[in-house]
N, C-alpha and C. Protein backbone atom coordinates (compact mmCIF):
# COMPACT_ATOMS: atom_id res chain seq x y z
N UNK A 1 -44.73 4.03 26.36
CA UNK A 1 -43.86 3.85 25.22
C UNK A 1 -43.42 2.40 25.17
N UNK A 2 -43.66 1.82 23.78
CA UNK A 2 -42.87 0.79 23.53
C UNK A 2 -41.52 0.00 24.02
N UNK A 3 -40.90 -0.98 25.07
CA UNK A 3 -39.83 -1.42 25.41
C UNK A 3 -38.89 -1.57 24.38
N UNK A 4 -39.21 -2.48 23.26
CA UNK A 4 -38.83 -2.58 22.03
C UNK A 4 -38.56 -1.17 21.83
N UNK A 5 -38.82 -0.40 21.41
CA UNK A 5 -38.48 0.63 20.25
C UNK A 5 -37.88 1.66 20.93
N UNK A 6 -37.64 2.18 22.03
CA UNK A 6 -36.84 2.46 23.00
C UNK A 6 -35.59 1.59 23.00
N UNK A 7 -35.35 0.53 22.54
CA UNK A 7 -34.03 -0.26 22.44
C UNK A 7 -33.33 0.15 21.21
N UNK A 8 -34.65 -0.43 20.28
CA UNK A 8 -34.32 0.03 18.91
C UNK A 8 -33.45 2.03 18.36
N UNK A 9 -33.94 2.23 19.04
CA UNK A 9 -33.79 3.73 18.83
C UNK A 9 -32.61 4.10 19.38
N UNK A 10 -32.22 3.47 20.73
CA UNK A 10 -30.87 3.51 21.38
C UNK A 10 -30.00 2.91 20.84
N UNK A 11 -29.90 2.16 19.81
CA UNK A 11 -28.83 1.07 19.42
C UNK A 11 -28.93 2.07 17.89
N UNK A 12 -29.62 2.74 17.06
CA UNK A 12 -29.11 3.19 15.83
C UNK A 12 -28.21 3.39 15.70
N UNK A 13 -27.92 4.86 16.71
CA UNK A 13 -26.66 5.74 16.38
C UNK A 13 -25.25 4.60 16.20
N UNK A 14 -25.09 3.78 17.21
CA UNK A 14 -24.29 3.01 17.72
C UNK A 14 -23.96 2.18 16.22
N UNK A 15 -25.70 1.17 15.83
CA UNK A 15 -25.26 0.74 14.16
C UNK A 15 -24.75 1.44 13.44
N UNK A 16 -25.25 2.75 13.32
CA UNK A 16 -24.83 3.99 11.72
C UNK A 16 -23.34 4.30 12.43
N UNK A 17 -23.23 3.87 13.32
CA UNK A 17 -21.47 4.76 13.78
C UNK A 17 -20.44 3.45 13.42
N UNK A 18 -20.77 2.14 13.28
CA UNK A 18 -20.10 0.60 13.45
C UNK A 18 -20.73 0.34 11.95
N UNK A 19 -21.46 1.00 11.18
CA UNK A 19 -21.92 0.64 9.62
C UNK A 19 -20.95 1.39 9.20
N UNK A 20 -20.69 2.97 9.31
CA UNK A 20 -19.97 4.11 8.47
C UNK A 20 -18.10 3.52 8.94
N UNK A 21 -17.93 2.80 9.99
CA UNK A 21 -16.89 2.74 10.97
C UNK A 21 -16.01 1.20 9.12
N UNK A 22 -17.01 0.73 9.58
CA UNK A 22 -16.46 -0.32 8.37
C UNK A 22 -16.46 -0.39 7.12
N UNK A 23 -17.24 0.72 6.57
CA UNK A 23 -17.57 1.40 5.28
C UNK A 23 -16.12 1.92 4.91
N UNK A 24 -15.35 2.99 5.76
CA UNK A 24 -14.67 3.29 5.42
C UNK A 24 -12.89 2.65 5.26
N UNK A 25 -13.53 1.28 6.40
CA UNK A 25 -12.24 0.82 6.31
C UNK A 25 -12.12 -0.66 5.10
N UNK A 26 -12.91 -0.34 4.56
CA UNK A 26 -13.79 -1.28 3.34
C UNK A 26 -13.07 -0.39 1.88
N UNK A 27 -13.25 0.35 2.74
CA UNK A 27 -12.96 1.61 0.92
C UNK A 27 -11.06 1.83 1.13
N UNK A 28 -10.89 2.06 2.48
CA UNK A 28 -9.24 1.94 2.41
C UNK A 28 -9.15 0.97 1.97
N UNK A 29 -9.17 -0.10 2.38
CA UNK A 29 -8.58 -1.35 1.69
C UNK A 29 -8.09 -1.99 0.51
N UNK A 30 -9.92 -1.20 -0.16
CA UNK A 30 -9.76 -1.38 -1.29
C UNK A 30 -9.18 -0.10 -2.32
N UNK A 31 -9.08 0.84 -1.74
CA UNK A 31 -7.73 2.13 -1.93
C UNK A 31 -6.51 1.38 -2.23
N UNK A 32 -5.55 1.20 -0.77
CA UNK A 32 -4.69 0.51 -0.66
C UNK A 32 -4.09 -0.94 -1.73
N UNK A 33 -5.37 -1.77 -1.88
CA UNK A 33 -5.21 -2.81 -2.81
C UNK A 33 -4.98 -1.92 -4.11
N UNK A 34 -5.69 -1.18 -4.84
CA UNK A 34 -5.38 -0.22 -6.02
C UNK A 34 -3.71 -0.08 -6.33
N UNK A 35 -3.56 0.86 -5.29
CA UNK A 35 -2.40 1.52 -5.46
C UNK A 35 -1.14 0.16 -5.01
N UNK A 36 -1.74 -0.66 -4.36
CA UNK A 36 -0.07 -1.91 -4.39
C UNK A 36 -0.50 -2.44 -6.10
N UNK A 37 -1.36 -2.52 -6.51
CA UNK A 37 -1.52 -3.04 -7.76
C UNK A 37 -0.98 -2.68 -9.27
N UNK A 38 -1.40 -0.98 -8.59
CA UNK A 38 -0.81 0.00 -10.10
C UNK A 38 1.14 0.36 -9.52
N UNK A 39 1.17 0.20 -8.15
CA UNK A 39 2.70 0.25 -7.85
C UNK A 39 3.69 -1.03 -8.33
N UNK A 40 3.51 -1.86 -8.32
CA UNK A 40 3.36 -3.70 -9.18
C UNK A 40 3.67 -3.28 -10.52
N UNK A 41 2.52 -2.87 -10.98
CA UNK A 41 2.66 -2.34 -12.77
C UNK A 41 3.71 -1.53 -13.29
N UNK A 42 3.72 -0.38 -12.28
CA UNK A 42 4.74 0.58 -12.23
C UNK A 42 6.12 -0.14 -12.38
N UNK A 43 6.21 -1.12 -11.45
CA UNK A 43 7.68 -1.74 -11.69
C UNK A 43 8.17 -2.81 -12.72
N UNK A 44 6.89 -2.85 -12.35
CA UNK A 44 7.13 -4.42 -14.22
C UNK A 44 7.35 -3.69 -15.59
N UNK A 45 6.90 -2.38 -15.71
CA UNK A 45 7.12 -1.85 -16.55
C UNK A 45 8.00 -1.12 -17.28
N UNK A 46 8.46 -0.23 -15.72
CA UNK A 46 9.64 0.21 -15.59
C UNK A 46 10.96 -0.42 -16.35
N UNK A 47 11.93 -0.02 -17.21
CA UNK A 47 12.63 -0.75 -17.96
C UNK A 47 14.41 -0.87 -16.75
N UNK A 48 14.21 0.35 -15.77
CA UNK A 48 15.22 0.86 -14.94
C UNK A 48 15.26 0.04 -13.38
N UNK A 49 14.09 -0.33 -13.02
CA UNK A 49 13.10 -0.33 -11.81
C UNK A 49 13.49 -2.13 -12.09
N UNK A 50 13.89 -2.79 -10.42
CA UNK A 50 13.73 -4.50 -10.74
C UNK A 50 12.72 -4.59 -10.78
N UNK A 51 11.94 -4.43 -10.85
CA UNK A 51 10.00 -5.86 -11.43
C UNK A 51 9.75 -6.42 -10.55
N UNK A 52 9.98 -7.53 -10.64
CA UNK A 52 9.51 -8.40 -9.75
C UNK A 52 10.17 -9.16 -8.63
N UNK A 53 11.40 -8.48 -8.73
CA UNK A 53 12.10 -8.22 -7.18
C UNK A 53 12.02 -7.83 -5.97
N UNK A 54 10.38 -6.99 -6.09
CA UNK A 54 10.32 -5.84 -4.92
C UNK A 54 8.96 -6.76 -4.89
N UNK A 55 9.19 -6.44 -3.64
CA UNK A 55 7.71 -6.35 -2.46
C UNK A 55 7.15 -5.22 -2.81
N UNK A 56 5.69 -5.27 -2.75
CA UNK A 56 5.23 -4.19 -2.26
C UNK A 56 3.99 -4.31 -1.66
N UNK A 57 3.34 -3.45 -0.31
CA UNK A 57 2.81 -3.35 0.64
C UNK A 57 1.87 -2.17 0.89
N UNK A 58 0.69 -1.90 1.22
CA UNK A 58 0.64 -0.48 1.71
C UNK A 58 -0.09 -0.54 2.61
N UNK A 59 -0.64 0.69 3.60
CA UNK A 59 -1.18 0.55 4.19
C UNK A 59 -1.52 2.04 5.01
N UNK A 60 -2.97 2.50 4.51
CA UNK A 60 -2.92 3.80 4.78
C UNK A 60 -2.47 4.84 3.70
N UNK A 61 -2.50 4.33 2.19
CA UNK A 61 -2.10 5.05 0.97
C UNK A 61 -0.18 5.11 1.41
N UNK A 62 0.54 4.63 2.24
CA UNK A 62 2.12 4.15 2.60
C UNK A 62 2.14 3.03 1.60
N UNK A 63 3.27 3.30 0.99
CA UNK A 63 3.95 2.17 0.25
C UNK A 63 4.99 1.53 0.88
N UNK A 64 5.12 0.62 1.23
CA UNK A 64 6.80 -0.13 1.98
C UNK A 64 7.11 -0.90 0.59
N UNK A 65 8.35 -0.87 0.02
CA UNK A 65 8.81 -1.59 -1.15
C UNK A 65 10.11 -2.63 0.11
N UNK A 66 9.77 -4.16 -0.23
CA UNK A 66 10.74 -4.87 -0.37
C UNK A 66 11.53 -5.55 -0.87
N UNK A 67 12.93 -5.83 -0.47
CA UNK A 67 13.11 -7.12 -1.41
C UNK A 67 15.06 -6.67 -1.43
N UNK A 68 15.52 -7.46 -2.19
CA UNK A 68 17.03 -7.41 -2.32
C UNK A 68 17.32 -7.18 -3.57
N UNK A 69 18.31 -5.81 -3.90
CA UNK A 69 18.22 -5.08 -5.07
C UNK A 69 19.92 -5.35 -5.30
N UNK A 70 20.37 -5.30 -6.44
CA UNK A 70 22.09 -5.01 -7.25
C UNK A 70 22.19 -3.59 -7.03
N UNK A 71 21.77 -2.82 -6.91
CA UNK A 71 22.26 -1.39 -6.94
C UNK A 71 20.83 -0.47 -6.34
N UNK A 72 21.75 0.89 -6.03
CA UNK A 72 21.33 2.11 -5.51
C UNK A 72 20.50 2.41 -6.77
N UNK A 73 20.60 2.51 -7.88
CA UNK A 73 19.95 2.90 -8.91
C UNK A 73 18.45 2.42 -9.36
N UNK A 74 18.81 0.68 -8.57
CA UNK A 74 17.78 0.26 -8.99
C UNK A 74 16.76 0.74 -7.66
N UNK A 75 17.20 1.36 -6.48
CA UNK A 75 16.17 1.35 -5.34
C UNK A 75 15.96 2.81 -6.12
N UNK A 76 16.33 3.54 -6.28
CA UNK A 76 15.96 5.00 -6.58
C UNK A 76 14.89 4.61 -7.75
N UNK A 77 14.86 4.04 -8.90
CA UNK A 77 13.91 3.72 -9.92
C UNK A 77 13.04 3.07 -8.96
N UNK A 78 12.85 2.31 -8.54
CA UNK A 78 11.69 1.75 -7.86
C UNK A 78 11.01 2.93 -6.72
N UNK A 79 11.50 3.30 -6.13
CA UNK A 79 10.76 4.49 -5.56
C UNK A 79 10.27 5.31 -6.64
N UNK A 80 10.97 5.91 -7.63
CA UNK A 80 10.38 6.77 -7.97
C UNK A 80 9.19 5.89 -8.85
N UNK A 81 9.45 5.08 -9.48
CA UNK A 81 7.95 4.56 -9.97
C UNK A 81 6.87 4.39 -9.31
N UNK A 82 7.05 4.16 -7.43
CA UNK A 82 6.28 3.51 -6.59
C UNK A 82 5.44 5.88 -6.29
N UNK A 83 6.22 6.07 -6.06
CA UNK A 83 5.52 7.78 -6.02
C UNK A 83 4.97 8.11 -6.98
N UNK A 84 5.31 7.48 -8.50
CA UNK A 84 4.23 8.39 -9.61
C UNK A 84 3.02 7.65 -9.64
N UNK A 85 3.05 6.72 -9.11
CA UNK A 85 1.21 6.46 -8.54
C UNK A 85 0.59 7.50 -7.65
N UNK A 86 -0.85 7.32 -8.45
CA UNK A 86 -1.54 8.78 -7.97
C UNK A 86 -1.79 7.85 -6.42
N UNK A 87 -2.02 8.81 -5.86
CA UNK A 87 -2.84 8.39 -4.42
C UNK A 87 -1.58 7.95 -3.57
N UNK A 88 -0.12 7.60 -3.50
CA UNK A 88 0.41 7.36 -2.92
C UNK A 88 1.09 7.90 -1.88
N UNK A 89 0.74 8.51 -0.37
CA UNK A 89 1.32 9.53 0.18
C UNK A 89 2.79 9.32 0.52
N UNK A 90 3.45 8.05 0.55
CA UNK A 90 4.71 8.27 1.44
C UNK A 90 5.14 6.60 0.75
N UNK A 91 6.56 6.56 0.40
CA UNK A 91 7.29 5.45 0.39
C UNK A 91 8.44 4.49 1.34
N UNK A 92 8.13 3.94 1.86
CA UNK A 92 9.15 3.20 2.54
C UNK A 92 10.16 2.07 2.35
N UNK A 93 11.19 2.26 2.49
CA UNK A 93 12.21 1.77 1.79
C UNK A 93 13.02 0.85 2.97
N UNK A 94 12.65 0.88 3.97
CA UNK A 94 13.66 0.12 5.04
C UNK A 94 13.58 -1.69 4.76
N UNK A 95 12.43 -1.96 3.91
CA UNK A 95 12.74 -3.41 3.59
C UNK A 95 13.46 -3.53 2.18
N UNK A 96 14.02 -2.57 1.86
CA UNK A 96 15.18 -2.81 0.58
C UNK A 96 16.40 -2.87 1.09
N UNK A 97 17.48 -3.85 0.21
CA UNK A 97 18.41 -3.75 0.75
C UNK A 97 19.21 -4.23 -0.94
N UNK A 98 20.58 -3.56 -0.70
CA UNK A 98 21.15 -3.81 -1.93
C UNK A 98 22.51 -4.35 -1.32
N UNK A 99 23.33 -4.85 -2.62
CA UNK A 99 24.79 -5.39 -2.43
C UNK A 99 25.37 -5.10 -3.63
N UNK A 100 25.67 -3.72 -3.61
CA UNK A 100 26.88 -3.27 -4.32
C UNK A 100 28.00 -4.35 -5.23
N UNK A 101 28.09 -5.36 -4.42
CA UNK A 101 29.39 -6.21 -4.78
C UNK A 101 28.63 -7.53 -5.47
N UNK A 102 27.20 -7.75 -5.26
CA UNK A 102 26.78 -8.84 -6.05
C UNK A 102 26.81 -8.94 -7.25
N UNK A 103 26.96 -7.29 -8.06
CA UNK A 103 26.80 -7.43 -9.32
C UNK A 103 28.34 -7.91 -9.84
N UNK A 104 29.41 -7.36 -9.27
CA UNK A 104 30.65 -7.43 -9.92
C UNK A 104 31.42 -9.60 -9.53
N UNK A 105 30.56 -9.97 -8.34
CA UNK A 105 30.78 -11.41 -8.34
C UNK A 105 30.44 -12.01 -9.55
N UNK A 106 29.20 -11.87 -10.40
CA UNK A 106 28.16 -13.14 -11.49
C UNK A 106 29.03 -12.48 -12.48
């Protein structure tokens, strides 16, 4: 038997397992990029929701929204816009932070 093709033959599985291995983390990515994109839209659009105040992140179809908000109202609108994206399993909110009292200072 061939030395060569005895190598060749041992190393497939290994390529098709390190081809399919990056295939899929090729297609999350570009999952992930989707849904921070249409979650983005979601908030710019949103008339309730700050816009372009928030971060947003994902990773694993997870949304993390950041950023520094005037009110509870406005983190609740931004979540909920960031969940009515399809594909989004879970929202995270620990990089929001609001100040109640900023609005009544300006």
């Amino acid at each position: 038997m061939d030395k060569n093709k005895v190598e060749a033959e041992d190393a497939s599985p290994t390529a098709a397992a390190n081809s399919e291995s990056s295939t899929k983390e090729a297609n999350s990515f570009i999952k992930d990029s989707w849904i921070t994109m249409k979650v983005k839209s979601s908030l710019f659009l949103d008339k309730k929701s700050p816009g372009l105040s928030v971060g947003v992140c994902t990773k694993d179809s997870v949304v993390t929204l950041t950023g520094h908000l005037h009110s509870a109202g406005e983190q609740i609108a931004a979540v909920k816009a960031a969940k009515s994206v399809r594909g989004v399993k879970k929202v995270e909110t620990k990089g929001l932070t609001f100040d109640p009292d900023v609005v009544m200072r300006h």
